[in-house]
PDB file of N, CA and C in Angstrom:
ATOM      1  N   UNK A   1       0.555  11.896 -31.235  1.00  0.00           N
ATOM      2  CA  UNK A   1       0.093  10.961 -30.223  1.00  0.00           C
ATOM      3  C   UNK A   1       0.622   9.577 -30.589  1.00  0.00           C
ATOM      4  N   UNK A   2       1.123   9.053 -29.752  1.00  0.00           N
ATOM      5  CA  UNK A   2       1.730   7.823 -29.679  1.00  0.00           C
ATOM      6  C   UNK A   2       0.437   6.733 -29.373  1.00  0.00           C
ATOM      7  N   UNK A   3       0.675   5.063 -30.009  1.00  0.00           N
ATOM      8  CA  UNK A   3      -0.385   4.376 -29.881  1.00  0.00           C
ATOM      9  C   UNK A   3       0.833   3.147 -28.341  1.00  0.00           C
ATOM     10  N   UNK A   4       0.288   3.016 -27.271  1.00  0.00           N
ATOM     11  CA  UNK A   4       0.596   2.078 -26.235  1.00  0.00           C
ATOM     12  C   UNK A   4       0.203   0.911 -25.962  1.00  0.00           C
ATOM     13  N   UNK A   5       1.136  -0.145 -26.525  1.00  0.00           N
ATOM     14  CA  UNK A   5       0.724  -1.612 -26.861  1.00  0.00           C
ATOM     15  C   UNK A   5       1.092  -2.089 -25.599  1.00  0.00           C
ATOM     16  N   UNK A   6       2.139  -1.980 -24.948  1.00  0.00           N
ATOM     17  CA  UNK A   6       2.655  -2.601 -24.003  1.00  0.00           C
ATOM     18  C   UNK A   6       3.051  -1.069 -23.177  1.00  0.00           C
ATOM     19  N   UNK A   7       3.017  -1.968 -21.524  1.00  0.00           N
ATOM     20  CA  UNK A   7       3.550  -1.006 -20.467  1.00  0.00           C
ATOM     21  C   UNK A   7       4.474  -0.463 -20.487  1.00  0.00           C
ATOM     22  N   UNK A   8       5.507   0.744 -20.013  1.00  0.00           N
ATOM     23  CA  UNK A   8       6.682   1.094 -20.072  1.00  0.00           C
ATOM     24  C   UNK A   8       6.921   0.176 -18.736  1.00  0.00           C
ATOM     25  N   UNK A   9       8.378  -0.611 -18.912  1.00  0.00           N
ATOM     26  CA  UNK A   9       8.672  -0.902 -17.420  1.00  0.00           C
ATOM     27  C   UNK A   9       8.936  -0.035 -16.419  1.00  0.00           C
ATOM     28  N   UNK A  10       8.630   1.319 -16.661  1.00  0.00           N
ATOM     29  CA  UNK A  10       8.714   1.911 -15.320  1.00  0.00           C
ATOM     30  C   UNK A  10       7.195   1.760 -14.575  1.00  0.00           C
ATOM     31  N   UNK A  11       6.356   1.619 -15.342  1.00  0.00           N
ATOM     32  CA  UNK A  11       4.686   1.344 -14.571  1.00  0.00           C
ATOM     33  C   UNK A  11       4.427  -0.007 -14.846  1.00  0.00           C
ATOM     34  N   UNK A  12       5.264  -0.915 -14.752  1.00  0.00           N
ATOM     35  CA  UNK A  12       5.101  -2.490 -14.596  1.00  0.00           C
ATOM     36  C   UNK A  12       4.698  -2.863 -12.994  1.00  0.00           C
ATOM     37  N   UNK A  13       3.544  -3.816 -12.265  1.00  0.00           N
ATOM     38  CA  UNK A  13       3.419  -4.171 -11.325  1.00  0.00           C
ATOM     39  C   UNK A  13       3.180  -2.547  -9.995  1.00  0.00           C
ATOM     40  N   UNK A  14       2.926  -1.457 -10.641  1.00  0.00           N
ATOM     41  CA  UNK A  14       2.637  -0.251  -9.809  1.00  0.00           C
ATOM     42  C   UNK A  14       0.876  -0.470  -9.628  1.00  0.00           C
ATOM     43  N   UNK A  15       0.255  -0.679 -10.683  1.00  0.00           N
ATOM     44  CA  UNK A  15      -1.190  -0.595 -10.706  1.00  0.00           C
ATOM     45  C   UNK A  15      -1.835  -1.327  -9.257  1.00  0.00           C
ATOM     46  N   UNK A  16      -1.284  -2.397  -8.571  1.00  0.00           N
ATOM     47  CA  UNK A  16      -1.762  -3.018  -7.328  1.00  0.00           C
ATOM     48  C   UNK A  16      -1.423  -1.844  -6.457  1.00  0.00           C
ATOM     49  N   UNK A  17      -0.494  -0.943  -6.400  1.00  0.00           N
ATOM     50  CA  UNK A  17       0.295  -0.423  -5.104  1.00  0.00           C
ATOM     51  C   UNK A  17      -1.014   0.877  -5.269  1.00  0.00           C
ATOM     52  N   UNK A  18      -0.958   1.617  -6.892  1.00  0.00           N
ATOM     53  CA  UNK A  18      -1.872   3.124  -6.828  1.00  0.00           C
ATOM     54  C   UNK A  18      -3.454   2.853  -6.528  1.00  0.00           C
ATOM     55  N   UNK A  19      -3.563   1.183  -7.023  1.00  0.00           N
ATOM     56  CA  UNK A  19      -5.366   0.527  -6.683  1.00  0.00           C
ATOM     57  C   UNK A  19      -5.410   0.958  -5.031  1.00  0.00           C
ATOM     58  N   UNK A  20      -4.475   0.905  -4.543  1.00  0.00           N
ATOM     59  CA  UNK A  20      -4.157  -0.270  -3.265  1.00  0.00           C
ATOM     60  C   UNK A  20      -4.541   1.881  -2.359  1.00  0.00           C
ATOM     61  N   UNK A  21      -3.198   2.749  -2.666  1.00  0.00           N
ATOM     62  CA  UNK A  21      -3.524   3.558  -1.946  1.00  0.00           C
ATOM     63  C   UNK A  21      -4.524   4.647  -2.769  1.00  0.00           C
ATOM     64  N   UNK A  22      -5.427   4.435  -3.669  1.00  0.00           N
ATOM     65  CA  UNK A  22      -6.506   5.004  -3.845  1.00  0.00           C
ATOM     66  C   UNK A  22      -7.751   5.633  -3.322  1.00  0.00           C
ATOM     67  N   UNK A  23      -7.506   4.295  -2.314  1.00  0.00           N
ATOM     68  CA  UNK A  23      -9.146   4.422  -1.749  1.00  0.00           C
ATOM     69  C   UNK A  23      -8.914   5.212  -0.125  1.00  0.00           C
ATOM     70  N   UNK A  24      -9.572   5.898   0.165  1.00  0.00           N
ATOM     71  CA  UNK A  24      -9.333   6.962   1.708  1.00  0.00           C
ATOM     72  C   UNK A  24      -9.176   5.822   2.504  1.00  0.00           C
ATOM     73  N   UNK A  25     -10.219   5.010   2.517  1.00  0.00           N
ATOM     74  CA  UNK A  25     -10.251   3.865   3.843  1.00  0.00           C
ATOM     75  C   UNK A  25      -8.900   3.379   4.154  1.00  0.00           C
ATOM     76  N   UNK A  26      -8.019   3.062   2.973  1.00  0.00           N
ATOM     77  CA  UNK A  26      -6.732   2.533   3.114  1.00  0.00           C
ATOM     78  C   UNK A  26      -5.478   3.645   3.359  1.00  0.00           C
ATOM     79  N   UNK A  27      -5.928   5.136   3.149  1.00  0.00           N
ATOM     80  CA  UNK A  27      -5.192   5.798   3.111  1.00  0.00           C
ATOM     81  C   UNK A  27      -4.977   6.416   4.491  1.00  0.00           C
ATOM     82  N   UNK A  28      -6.381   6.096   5.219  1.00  0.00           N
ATOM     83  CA  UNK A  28      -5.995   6.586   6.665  1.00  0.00           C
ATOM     84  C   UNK A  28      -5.756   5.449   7.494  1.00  0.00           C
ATOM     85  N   UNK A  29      -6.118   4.070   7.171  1.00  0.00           N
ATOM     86  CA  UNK A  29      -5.429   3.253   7.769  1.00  0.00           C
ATOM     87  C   UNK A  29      -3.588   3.612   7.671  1.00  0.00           C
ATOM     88  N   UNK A  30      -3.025   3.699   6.275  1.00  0.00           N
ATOM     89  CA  UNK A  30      -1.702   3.963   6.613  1.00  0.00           C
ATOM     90  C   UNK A  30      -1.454   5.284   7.394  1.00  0.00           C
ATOM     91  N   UNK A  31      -2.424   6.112   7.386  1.00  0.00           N
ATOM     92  CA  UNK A  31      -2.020   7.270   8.165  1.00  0.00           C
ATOM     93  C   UNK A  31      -1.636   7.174   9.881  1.00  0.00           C
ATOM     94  N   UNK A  32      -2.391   5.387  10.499  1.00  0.00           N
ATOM     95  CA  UNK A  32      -2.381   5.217  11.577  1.00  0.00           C
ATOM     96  C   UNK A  32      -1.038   4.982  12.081  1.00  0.00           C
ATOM     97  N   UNK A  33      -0.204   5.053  10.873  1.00  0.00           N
ATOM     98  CA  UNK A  33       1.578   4.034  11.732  1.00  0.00           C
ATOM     99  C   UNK A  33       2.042   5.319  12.054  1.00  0.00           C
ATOM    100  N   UNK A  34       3.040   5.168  12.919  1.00  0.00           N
ATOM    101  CA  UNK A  34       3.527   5.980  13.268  1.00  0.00           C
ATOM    102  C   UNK A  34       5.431   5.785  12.745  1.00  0.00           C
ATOM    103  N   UNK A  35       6.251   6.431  12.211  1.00  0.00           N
ATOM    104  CA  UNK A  35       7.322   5.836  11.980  1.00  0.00           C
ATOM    105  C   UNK A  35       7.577   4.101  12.390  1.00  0.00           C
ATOM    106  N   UNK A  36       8.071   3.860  11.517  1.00  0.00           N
ATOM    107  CA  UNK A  36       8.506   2.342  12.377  1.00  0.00           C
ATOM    108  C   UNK A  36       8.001   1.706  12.829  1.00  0.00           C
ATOM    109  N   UNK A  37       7.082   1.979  13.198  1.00  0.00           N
ATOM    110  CA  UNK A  37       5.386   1.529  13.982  1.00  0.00           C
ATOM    111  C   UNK A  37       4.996   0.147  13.892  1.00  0.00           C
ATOM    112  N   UNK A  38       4.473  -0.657  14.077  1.00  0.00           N
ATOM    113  CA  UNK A  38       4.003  -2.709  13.787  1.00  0.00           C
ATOM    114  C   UNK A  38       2.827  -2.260  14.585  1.00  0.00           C
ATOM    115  N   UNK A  39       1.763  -2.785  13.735  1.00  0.00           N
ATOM    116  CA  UNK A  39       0.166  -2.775  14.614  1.00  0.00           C
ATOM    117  C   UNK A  39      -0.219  -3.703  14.004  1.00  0.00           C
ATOM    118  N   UNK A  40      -1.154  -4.498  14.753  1.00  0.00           N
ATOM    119  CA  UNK A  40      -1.817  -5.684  14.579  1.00  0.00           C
ATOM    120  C   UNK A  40      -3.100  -5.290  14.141  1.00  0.00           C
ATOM    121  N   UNK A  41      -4.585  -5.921  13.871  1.00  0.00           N
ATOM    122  CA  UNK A  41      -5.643  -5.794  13.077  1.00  0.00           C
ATOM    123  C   UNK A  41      -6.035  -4.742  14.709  1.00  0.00           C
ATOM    124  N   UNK A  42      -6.720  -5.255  15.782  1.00  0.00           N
ATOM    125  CA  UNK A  42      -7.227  -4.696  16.706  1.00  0.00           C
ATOM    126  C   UNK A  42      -6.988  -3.572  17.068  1.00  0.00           C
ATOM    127  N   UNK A  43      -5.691  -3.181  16.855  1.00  0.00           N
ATOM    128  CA  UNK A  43      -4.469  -1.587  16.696  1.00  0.00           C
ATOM    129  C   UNK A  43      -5.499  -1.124  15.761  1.00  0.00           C
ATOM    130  N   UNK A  44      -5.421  -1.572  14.939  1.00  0.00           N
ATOM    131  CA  UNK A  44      -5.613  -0.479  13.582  1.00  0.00           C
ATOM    132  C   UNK A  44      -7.208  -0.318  13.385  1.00  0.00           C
ATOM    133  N   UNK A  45      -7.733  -1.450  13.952  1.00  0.00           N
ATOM    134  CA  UNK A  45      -9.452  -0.978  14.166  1.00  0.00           C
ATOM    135  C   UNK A  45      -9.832  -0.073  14.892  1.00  0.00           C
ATOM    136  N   UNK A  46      -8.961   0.113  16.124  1.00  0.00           N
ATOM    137  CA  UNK A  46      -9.363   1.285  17.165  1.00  0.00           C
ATOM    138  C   UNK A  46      -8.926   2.538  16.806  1.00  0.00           C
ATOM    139  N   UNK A  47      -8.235   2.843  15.560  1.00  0.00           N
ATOM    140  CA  UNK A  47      -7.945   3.617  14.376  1.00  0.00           C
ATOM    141  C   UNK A  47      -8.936   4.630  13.967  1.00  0.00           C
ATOM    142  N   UNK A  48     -10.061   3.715  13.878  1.00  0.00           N
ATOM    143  CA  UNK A  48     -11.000   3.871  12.271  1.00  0.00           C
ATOM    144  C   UNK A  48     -12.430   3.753  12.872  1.00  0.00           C
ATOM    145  N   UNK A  49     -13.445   3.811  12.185  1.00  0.00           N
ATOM    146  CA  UNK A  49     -15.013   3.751  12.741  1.00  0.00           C
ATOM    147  C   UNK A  49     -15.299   2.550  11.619  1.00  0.00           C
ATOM    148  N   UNK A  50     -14.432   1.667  10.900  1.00  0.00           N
ATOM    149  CA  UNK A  50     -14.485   0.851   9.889  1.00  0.00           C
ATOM    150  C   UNK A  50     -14.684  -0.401  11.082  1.00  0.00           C
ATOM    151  N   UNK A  51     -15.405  -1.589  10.451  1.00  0.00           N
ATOM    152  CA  UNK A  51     -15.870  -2.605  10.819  1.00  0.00           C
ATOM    153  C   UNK A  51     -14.613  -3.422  11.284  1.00  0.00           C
ATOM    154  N   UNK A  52     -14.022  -4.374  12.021  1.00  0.00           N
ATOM    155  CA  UNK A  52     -12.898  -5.315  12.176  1.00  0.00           C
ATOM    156  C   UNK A  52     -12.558  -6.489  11.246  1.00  0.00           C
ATOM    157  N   UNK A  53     -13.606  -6.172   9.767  1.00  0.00           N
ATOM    158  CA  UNK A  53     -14.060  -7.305   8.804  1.00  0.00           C
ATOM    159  C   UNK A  53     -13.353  -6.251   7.357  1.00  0.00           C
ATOM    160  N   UNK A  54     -14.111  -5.115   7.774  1.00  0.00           N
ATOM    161  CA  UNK A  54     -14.041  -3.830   6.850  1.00  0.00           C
ATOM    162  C   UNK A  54     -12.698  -3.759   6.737  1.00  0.00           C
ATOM    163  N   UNK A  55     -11.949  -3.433   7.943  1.00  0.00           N
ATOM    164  CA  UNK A  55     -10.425  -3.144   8.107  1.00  0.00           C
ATOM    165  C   UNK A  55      -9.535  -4.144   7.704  1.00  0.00           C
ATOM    166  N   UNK A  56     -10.007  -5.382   7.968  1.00  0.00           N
ATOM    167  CA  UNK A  56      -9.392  -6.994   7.082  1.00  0.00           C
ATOM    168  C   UNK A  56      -9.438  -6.619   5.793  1.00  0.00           C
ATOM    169  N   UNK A  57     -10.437  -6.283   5.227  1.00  0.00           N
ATOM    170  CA  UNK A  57     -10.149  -6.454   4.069  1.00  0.00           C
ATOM    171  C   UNK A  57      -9.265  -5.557   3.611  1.00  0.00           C
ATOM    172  N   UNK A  58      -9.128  -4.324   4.125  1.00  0.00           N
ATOM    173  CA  UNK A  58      -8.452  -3.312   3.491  1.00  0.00           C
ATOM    174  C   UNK A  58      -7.060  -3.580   3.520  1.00  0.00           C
ATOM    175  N   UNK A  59      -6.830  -4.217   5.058  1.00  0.00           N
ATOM    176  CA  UNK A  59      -5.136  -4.843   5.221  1.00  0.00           C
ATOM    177  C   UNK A  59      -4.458  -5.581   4.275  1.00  0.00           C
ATOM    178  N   UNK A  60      -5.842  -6.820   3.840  1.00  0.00           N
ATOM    179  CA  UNK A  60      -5.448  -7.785   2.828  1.00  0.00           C
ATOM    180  C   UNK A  60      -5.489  -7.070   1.422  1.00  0.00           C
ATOM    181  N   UNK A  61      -5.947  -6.114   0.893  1.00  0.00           N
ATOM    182  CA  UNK A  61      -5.371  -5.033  -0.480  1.00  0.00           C
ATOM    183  C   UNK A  61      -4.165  -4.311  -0.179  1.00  0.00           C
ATOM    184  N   UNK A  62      -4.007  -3.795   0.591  1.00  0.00           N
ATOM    185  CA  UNK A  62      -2.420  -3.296   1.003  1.00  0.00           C
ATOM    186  C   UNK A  62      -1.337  -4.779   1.340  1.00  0.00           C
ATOM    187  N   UNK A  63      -1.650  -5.571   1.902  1.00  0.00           N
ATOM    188  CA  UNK A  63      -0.453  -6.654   2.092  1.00  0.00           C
ATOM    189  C   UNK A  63      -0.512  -6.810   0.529  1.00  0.00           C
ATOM    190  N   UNK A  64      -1.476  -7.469  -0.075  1.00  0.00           N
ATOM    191  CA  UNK A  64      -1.189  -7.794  -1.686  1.00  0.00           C
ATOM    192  C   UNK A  64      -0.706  -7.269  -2.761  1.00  0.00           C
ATOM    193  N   UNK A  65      -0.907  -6.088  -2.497  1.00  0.00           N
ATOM    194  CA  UNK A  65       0.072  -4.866  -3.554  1.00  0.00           C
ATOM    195  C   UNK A  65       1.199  -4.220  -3.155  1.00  0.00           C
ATOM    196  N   UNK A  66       1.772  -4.872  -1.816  1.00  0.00           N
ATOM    197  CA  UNK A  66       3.158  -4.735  -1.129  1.00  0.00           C
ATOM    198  C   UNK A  66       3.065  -3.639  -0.827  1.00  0.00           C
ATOM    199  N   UNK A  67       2.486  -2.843  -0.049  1.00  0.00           N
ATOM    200  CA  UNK A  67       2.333  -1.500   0.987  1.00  0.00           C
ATOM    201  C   UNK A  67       2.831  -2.148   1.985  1.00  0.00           C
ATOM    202  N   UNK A  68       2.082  -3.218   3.079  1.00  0.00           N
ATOM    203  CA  UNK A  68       2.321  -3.179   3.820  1.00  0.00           C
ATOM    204  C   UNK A  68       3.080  -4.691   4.045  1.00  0.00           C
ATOM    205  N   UNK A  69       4.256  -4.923   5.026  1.00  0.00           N
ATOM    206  CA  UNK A  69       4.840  -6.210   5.383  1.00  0.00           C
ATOM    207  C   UNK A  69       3.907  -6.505   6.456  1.00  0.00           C
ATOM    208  N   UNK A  70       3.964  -7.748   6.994  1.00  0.00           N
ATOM    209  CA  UNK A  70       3.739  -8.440   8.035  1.00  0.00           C
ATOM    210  C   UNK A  70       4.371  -9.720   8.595  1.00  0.00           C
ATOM    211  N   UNK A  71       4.283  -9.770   9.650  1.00  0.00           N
ATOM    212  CA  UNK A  71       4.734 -10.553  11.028  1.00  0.00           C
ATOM    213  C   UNK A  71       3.838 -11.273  11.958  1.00  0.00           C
ATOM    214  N   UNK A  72       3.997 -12.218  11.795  1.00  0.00           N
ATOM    215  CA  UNK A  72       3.447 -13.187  12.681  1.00  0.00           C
ATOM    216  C   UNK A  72       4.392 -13.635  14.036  1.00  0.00           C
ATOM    217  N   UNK A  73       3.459 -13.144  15.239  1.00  0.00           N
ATOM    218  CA  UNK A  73       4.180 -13.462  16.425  1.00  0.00           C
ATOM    219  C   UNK A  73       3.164 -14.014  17.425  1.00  0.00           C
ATOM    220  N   UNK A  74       3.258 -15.218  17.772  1.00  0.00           N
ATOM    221  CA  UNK A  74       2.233 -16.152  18.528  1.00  0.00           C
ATOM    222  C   UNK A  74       1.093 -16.179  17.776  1.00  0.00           C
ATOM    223  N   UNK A  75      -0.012 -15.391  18.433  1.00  0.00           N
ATOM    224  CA  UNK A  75      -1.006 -15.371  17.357  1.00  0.00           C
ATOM    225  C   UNK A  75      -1.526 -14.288  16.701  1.00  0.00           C
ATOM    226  N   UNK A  76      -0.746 -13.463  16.874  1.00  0.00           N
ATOM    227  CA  UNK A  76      -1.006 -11.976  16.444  1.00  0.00           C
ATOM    228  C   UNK A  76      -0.153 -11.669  15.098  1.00  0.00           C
ATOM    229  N   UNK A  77      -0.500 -11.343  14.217  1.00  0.00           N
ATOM    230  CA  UNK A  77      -0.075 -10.713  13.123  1.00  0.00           C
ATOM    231  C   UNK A  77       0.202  -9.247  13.216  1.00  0.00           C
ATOM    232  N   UNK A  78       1.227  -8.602  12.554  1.00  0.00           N
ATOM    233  CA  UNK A  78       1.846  -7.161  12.820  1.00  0.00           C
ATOM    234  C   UNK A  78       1.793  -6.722  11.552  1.00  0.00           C
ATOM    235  N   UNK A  79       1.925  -5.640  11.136  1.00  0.00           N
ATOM    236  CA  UNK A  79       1.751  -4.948  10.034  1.00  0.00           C
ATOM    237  C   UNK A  79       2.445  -3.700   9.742  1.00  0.00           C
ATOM    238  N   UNK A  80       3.196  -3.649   8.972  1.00  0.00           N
ATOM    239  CA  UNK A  80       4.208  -2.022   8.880  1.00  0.00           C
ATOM    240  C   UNK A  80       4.037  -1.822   7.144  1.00  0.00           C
ATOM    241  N   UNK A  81       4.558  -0.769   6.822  1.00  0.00           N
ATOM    242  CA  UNK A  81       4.244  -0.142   5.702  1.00  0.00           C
ATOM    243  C   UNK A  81       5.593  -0.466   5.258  1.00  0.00           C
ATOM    244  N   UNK A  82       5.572  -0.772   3.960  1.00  0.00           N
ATOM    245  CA  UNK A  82       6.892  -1.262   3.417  1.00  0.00           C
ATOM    246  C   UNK A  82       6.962  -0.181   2.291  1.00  0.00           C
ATOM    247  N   UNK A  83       7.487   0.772   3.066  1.00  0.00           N
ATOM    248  CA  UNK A  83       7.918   2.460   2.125  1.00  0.00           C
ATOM    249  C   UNK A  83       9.028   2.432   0.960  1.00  0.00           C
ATOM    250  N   UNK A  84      10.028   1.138   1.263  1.00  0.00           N
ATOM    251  CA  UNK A  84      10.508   0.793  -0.089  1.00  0.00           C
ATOM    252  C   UNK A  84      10.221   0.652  -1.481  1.00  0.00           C
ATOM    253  N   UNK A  85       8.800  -0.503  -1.381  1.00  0.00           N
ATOM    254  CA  UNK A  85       7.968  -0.700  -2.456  1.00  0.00           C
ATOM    255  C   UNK A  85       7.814   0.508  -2.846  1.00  0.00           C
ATOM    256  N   UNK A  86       6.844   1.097  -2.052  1.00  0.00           N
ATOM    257  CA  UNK A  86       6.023   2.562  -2.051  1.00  0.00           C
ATOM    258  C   UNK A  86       7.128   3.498  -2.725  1.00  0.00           C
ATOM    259  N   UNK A  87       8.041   4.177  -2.432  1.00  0.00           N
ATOM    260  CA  UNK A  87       8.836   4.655  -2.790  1.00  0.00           C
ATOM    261  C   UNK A  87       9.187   4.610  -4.287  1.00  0.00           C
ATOM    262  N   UNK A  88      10.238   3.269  -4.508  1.00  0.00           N
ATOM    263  CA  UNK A  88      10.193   3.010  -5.670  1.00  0.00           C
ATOM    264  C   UNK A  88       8.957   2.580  -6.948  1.00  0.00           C
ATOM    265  N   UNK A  89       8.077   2.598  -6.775  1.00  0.00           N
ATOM    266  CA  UNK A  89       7.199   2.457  -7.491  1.00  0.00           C
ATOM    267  C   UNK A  89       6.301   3.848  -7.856  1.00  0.00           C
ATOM    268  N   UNK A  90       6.742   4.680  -7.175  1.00  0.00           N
ATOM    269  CA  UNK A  90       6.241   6.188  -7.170  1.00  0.00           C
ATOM    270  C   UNK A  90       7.857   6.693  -7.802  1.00  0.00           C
ATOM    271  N   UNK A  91       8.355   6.890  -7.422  1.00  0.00           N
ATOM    272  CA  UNK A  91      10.101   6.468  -7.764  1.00  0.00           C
ATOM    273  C   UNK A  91       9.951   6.468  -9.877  1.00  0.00           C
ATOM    274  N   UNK A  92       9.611   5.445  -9.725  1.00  0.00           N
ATOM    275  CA  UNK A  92       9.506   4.715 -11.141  1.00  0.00           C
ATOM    276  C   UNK A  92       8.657   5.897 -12.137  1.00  0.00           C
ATOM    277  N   UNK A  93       7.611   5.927 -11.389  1.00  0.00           N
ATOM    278  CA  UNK A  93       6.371   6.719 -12.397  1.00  0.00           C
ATOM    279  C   UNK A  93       6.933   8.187 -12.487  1.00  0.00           C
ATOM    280  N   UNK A  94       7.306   8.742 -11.015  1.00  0.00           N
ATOM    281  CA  UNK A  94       7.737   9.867 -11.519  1.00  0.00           C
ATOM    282  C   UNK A  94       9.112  10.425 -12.735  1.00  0.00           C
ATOM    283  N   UNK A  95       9.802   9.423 -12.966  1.00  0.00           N
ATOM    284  CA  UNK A  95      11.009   9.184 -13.762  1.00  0.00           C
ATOM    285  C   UNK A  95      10.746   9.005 -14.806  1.00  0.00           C
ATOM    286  N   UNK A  96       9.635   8.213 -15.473  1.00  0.00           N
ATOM    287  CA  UNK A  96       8.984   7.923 -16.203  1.00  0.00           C
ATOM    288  C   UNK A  96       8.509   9.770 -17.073  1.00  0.00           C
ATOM    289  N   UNK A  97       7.713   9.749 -16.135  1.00  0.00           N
ATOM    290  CA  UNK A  97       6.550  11.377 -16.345  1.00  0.00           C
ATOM    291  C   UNK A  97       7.771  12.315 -17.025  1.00  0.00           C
ATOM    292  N   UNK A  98       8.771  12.258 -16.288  1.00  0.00           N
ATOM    293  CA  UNK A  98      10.010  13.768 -15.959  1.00  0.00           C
ATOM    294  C   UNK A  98      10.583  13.322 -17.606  1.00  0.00           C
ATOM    295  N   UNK A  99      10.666  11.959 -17.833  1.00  0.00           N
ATOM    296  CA  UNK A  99      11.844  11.592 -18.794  1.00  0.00           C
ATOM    297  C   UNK A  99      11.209  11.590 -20.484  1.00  0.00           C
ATOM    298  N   UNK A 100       9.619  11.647 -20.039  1.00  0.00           N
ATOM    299  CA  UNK A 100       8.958  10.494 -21.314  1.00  0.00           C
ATOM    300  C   UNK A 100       7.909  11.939 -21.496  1.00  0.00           C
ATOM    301  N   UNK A 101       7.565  13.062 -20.857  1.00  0.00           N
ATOM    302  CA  UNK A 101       6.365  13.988 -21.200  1.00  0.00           C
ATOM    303  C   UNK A 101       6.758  14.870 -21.589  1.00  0.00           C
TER     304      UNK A 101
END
């Protein structure tokens, strides 16, 4: 058994993204896009049986751990899943697991 002082950089900055899609509430919010998809908060409330306060918050843990991008257009904010992050950061861990277990 090895003692782990420091992170491997392949699980550097992942812990916001796996916090982020942990929780169901956030996991079926992303389940709401549809490819390519941009939905605004009101989109994604009529989603869910989650509160329009409830669903804020969940947006604002996914925008912060880079799941999801957003767009501001007049006064509406848009929201898409930024599968890049997602990708590579799952990307990372699994490379990690395959290379290092």
């Amino acid at each position: 058994m090895k003692s782990i002082i420091n992170i491997p950089a392949e699980f550097q900055n992942t812990a916001a993204i796996f916090i982020a899609l942990g929780d169901e509430h956030r996991q079926r919010i992303l389940l709401a896009f549809e490819k390519g998809e941009k939905l605004n908060i009101l989109q994604l409330v009529s989603t869910t049986t989650l509160s329009r306060t409830a669903v804020t918050h969940h947006i604002k843990v996914l925008h912060q751990a880079g799941v999801l991008n957003s767009e501001k257009k007049g006064k509406e904010v848009y929201f898409w899943i930024n599968g890049a992050t997602v990708i590579d950061a799952m990307q990372r861990v699994l490379t990690y697991i395959k290379n290092e277990t």
